[in-house]
Protein backbone atom coordinates (compact mmCIF):
# COMPACT_ATOMS: atom_id res chain seq x y z
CA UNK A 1 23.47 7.17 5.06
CA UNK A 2 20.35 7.96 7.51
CA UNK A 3 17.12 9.09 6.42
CA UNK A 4 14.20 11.34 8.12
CA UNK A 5 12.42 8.12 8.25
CA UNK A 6 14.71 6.44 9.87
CA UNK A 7 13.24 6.52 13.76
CA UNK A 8 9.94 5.88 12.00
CA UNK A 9 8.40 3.01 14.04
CA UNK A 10 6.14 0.12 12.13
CA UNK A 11 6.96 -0.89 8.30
CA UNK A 12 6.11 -0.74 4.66
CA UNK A 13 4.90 -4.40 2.56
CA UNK A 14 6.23 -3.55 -1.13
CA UNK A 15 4.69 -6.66 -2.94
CA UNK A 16 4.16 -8.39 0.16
CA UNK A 17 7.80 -8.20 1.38
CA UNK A 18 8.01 -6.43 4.58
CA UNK A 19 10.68 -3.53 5.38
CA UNK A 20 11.25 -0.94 7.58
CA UNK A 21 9.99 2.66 6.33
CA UNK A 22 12.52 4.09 5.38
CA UNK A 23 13.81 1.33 3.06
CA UNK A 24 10.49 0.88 1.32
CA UNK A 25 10.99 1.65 -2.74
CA UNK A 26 9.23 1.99 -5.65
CA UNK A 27 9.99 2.13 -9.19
CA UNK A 28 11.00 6.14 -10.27
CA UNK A 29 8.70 5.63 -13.33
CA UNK A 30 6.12 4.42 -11.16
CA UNK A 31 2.56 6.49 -12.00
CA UNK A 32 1.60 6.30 -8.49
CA UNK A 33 4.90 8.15 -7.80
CA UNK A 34 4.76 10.38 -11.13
CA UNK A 35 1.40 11.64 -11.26
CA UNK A 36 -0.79 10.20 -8.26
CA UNK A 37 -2.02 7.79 -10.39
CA UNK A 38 -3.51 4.99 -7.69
CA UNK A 39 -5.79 4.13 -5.39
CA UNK A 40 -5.85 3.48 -1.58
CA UNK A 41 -7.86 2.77 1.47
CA UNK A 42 -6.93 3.85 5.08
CA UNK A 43 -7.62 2.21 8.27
CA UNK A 44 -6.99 1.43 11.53
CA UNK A 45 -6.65 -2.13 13.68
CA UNK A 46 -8.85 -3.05 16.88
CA UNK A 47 -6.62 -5.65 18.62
CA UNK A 48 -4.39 -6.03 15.70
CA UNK A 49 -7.45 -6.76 13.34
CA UNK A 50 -8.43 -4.45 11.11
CA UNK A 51 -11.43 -2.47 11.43
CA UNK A 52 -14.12 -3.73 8.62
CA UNK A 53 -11.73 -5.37 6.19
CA UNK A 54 -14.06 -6.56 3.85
CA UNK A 55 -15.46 -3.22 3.20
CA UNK A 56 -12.75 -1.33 2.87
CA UNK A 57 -11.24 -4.11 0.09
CA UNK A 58 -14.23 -3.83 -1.95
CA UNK A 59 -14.45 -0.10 -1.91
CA UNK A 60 -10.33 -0.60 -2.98
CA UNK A 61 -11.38 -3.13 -5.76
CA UNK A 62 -14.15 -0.37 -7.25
CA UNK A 63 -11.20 2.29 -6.97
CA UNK A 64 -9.22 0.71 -9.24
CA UNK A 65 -12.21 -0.33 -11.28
CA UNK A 66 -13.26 3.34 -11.48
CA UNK A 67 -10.01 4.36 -12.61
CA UNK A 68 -9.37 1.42 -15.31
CA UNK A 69 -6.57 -0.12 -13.21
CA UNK A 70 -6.27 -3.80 -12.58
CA UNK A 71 -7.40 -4.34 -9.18
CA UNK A 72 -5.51 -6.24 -7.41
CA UNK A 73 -5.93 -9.96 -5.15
CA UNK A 74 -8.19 -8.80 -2.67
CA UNK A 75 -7.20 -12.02 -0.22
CA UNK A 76 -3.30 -11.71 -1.27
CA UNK A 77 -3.69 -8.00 0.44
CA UNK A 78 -6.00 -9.61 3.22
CA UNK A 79 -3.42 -11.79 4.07
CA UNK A 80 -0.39 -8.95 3.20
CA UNK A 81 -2.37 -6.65 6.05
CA UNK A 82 -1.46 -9.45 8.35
CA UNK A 83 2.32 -9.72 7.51
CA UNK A 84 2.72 -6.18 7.80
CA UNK A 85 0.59 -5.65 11.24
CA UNK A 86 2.81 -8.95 12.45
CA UNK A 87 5.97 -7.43 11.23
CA UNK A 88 5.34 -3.94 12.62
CA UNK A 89 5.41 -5.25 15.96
CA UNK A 90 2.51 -2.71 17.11
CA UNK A 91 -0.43 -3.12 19.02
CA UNK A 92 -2.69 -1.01 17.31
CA UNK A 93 -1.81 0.37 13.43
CA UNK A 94 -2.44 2.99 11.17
CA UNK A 95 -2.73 0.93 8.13
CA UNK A 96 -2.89 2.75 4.46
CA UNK A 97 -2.82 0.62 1.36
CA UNK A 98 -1.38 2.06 -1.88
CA UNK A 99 -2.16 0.53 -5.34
CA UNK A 100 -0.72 2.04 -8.00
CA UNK A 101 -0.77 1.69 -12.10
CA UNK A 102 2.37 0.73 -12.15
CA UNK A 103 5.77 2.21 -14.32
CA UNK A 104 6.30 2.90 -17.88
CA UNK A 105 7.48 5.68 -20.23
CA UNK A 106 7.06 8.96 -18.96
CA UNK A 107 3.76 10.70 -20.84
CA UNK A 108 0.16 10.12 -20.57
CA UNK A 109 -0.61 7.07 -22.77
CA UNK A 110 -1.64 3.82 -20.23
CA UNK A 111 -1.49 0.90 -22.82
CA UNK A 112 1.99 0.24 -22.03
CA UNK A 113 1.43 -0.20 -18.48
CA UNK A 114 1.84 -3.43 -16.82
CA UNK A 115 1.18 -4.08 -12.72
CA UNK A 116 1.58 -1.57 -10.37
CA UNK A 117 2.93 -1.86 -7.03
CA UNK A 118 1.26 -2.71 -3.56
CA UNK A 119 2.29 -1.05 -1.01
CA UNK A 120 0.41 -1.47 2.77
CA UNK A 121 1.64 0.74 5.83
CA UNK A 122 1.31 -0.36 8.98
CA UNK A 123 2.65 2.56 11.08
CA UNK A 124 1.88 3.91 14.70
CA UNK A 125 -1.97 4.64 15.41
CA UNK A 126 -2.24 8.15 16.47
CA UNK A 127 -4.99 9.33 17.81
């Protein structure tokens, strides 16, 4: 079966496992899918480095913070951003990472939440 996403150039890390877009997957319980429950950061690379890393982590960490979700290894997605802009085989990325709550019953109680999912795009720059 094809998807829409299928001619999408550049890839998806779930957990730090790179695929392409269209075969990147996340839990149907998932908050982040359910009710927007995450936080992200967006940015773009200069010569395959991304623009202010650092800052854009910590402003990622305080997201999570802010919302009362376990913010994640800042170095493990350091070091994810590089798989991904590796993997997607592009000069210059779009990169978006997703953090999200994570899955559990469907309803607005939290406390049975355990880790969410990472997710880091590293698709086409467009200008």
């Amino acid at each position: 079966m094809t998807s829409p996403l299928d001619h999408v150039q550049g890839v998806v890390c779930v957990d730090g496992t790179p695929v392409p877009a269209s075969e990147a997957r996340v839990d149907a319980l998932d908050r982040g899918f359910l009710y927007g429950d995450s936080a992200f950061e967006a940015l773009r690379t200069y010569g395959r480095v991304p623009f202010r890393l650092r800052e854009h982590l910590t402003r990622l960490a305080h997201s999570c913070e802010r919302l009362r979700m376990r913010a994640p290894d800042l170095d493990r997605i350091a070091s994810d951003l590089d798989r991904a802009i590796e993997a997607s085989g592009l000069e210059e990325c779009y990169l978006r990472i997703v953090v999200t709550r994570g899955a559990g019953p469907i309803g607005i109680a939290q406390a049975t939440i355990s880790g969410g999912a990472v997710l880091i795009y590293a698709l086409p720059l467009r200008l």
